[in-house]
N, C-alpha and C. Protein backbone atom coordinates (compact mmCIF):
# COMPACT_ATOMS: atom_id res chain seq x y z
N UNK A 1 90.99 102.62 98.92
CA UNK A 1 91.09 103.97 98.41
C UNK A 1 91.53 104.92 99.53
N UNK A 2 91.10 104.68 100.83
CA UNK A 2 91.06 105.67 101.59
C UNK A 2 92.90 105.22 102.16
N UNK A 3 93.22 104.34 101.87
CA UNK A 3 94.73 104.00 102.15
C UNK A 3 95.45 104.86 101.32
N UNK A 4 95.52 104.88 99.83
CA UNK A 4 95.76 105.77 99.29
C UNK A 4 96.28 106.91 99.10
N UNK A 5 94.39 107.54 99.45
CA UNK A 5 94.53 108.74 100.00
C UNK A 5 95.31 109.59 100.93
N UNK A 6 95.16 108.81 102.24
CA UNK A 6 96.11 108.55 103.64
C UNK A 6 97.61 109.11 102.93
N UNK A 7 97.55 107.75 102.06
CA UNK A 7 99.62 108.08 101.75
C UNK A 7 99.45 108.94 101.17
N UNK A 8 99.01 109.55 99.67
CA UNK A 8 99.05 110.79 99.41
C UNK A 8 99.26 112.43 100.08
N UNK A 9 98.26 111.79 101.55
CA UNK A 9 98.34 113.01 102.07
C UNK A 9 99.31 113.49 102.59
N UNK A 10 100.53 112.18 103.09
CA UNK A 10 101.42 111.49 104.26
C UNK A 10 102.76 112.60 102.84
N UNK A 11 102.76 112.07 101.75
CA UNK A 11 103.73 112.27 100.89
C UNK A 11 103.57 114.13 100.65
N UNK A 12 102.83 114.54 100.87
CA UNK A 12 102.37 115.88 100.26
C UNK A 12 103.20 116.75 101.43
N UNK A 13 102.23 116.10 103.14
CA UNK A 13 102.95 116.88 104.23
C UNK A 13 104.56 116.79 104.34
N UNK A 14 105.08 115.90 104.26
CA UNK A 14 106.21 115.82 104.14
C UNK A 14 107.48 116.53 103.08
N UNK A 15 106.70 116.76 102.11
CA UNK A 15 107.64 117.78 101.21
C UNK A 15 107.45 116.69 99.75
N UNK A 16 107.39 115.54 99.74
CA UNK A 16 107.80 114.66 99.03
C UNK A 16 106.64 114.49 98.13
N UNK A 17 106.43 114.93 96.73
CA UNK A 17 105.77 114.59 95.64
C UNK A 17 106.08 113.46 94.73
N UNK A 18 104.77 112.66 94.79
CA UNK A 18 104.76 111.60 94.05
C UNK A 18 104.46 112.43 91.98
N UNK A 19 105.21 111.90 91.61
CA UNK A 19 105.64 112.06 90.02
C UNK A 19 103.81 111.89 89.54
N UNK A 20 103.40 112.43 88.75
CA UNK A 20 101.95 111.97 88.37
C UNK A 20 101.97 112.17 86.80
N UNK A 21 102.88 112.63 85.93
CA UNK A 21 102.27 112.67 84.79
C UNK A 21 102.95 111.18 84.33
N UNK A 22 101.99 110.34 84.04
CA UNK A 22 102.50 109.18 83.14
C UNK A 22 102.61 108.87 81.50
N UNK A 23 103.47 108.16 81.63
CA UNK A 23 103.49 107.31 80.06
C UNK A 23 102.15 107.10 79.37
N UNK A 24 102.26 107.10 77.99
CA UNK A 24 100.48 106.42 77.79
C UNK A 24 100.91 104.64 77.67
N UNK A 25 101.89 104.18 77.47
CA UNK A 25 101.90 102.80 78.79
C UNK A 25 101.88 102.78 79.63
N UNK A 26 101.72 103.41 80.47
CA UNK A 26 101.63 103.35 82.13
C UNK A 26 99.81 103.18 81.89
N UNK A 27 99.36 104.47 81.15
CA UNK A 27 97.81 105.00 81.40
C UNK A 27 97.30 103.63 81.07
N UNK A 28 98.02 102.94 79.74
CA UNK A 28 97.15 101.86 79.03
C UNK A 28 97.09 100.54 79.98
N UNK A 29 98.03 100.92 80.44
CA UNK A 29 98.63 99.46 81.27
C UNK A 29 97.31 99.10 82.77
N UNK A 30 97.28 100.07 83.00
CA UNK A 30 96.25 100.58 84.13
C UNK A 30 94.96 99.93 84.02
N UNK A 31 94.76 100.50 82.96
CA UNK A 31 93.54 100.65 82.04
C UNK A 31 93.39 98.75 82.03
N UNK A 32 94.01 98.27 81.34
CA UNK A 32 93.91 96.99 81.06
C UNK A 32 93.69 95.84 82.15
N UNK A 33 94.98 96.23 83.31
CA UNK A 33 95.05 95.71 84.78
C UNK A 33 94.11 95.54 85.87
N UNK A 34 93.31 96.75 85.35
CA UNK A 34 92.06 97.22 86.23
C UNK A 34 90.57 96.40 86.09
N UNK A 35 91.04 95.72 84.67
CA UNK A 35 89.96 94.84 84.38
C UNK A 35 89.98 93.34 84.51
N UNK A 36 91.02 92.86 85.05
CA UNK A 36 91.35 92.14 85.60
C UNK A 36 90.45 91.73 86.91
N UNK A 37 89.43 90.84 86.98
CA UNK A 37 88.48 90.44 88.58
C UNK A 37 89.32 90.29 89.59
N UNK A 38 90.27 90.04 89.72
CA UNK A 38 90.98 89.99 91.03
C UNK A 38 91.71 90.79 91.49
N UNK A 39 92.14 92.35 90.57
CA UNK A 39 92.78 93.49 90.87
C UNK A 39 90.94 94.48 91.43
N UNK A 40 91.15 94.64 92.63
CA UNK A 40 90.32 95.93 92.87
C UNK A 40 90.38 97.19 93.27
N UNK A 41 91.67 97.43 92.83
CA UNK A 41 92.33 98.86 92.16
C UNK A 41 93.65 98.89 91.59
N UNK A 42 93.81 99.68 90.99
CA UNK A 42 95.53 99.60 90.31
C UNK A 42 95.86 101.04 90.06
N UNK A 43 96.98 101.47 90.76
CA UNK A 43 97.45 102.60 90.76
C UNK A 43 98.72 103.10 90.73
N UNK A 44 99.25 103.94 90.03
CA UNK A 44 100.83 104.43 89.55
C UNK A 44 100.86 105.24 90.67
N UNK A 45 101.58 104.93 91.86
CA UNK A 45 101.85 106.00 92.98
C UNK A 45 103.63 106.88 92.52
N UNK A 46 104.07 106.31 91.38
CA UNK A 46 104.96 107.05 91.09
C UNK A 46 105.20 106.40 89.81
N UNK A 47 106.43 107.25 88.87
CA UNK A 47 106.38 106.41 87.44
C UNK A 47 107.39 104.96 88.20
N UNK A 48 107.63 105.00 88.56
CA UNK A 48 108.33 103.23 88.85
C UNK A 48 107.55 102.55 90.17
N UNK A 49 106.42 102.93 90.49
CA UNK A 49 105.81 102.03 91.23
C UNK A 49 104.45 102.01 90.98
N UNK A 50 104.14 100.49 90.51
CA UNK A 50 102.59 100.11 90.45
C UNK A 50 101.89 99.38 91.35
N UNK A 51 100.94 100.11 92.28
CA UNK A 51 100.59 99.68 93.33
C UNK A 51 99.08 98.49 92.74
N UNK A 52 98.67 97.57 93.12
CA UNK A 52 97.23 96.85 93.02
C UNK A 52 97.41 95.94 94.67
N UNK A 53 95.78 96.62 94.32
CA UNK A 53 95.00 96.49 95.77
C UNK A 53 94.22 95.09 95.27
N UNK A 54 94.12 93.86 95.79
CA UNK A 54 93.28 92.83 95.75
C UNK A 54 92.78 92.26 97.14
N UNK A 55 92.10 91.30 96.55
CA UNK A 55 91.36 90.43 98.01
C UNK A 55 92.08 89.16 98.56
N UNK A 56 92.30 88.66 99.63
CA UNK A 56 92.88 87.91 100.33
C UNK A 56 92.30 86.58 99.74
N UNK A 57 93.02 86.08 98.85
CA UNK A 57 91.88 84.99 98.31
C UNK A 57 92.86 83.56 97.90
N UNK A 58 94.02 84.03 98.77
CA UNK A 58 95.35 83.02 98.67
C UNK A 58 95.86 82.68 97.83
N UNK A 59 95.88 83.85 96.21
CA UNK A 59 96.43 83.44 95.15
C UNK A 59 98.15 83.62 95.89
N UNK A 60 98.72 83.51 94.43
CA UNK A 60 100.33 83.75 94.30
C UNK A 60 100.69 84.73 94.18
N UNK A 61 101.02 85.78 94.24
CA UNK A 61 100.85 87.20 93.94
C UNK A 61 102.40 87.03 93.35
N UNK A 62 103.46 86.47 93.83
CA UNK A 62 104.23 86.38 92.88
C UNK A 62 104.53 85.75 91.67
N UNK A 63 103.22 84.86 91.25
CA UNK A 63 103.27 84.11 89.98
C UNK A 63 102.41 85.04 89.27
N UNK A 64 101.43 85.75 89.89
CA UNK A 64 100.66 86.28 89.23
C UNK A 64 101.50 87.83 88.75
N UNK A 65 102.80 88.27 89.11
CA UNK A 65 103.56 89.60 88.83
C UNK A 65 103.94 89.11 87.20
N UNK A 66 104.40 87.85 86.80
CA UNK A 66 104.93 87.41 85.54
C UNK A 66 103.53 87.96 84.95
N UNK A 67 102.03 88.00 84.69
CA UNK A 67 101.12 88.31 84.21
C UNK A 67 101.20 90.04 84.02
N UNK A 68 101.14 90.34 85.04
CA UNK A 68 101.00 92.19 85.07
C UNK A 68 102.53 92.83 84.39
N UNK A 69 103.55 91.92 84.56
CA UNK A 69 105.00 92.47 83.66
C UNK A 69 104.48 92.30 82.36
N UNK A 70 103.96 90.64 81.81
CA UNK A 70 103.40 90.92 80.34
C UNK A 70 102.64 92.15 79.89
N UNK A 71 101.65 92.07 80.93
CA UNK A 71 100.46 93.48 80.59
C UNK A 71 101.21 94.92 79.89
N UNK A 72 102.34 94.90 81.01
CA UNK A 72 103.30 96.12 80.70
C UNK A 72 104.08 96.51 79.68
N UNK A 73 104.60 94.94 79.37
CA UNK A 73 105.62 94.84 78.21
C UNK A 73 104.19 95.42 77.08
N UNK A 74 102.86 94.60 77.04
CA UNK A 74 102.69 94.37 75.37
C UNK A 74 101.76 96.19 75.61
N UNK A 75 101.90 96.72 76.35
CA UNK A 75 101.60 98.15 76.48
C UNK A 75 102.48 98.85 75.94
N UNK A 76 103.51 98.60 75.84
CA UNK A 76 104.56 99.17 75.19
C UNK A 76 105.48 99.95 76.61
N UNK A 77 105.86 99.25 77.33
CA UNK A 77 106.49 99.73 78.54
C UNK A 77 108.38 99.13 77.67
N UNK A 78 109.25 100.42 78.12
CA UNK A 78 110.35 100.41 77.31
C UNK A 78 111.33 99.24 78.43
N UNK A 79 111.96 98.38 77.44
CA UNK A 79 112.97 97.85 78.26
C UNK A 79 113.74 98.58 79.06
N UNK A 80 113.85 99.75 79.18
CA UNK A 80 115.00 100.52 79.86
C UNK A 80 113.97 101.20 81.19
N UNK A 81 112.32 100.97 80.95
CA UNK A 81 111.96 101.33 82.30
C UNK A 81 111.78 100.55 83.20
N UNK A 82 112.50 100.88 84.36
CA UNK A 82 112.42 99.89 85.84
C UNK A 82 110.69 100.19 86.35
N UNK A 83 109.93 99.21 86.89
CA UNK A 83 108.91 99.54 87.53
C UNK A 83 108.95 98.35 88.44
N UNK A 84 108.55 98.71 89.51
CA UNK A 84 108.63 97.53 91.24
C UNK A 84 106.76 98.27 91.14
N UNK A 85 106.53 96.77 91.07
CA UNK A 85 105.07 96.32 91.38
C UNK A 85 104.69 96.36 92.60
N UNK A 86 103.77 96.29 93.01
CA UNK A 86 103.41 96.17 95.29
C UNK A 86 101.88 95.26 94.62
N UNK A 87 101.57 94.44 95.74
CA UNK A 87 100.58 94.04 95.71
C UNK A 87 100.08 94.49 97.13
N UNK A 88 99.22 94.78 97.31
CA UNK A 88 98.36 95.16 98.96
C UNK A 88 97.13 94.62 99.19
N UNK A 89 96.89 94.35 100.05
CA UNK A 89 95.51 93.97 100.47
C UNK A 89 94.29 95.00 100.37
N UNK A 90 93.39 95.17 99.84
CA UNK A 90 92.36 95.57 99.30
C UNK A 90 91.60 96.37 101.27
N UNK A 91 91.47 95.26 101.59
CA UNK A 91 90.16 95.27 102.75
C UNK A 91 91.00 96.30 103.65
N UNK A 92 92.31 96.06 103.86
CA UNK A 92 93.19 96.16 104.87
C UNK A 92 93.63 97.55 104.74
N UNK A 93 93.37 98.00 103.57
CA UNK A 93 93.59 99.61 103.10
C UNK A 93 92.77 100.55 103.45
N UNK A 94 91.32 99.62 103.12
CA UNK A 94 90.62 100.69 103.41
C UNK A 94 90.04 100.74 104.80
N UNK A 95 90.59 99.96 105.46
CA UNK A 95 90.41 99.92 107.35
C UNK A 95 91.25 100.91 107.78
N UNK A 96 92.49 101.35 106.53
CA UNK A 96 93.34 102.25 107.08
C UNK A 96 94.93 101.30 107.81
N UNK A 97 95.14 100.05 107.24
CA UNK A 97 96.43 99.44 107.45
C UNK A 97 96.97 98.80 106.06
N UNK A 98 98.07 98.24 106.39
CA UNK A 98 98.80 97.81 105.33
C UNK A 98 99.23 96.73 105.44
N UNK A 99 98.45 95.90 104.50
CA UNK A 99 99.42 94.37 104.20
C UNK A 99 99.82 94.14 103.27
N UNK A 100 100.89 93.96 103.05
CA UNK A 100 101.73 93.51 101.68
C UNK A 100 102.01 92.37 101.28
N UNK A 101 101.21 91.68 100.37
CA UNK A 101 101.35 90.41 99.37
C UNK A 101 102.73 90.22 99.39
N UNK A 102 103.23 91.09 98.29
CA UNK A 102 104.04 90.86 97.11
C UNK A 102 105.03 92.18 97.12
N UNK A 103 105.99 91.97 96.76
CA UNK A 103 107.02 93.56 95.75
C UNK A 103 107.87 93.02 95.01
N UNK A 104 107.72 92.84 93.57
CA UNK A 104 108.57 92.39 92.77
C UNK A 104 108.87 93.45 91.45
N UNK A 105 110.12 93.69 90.85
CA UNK A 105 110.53 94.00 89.76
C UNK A 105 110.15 93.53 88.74
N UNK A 106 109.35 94.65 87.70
CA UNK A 106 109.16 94.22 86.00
C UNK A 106 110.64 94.47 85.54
């Protein structure tokens, strides 16, 4: 969370606003993702990027993106919207660094 935060703050000083009003597929999609045990956060840092924070636990993070694109599709996410997924490390965020799993296209 406090990684997050960090970038939020990073995007604000800089001039650069992250987009915040979402789709109610985006909201639902969230919603659903979040309940997922191995996502331990999931967050729209813009409408085409879905960030989830998990634990180092040596899954696939790119087998597991085919799962979170379904999530999206049966949310009703429109064929014509692009969204690039991030996977990040959970622990590593909130130490205040960044490790990146995964970045793949729904």
């Amino acid at each position: 969370m406090r990684f997050v935060l960090t970038l939020a703050a990073l995007l604000f000083a800089s001039g650069v606003q992250a987009e915040t009003e979402l789709e109610p597929w985006q909201e639902k999609s969230a919603e659903a993702l979040s309940s997922f045990n191995k996502f331990k956060e999931v967050s729209w840092e813009q409408k085409i990027s879905l960030w989830i924070f998990v634990e180092n636990d040596g899954s696939d993070w790119n087998s597991i993106q085919s799962y979170v694109c379904k999530t999206l599709k049966g949310n009703g996410k429109p064929d014509s919207a692009f969204v690039v997924v991030t996977f990040w490390d959970h622990q590593a965020a909130l130490a205040g660094n960044s490790i990146q799993y995964a970045k793949n296209p729904c």
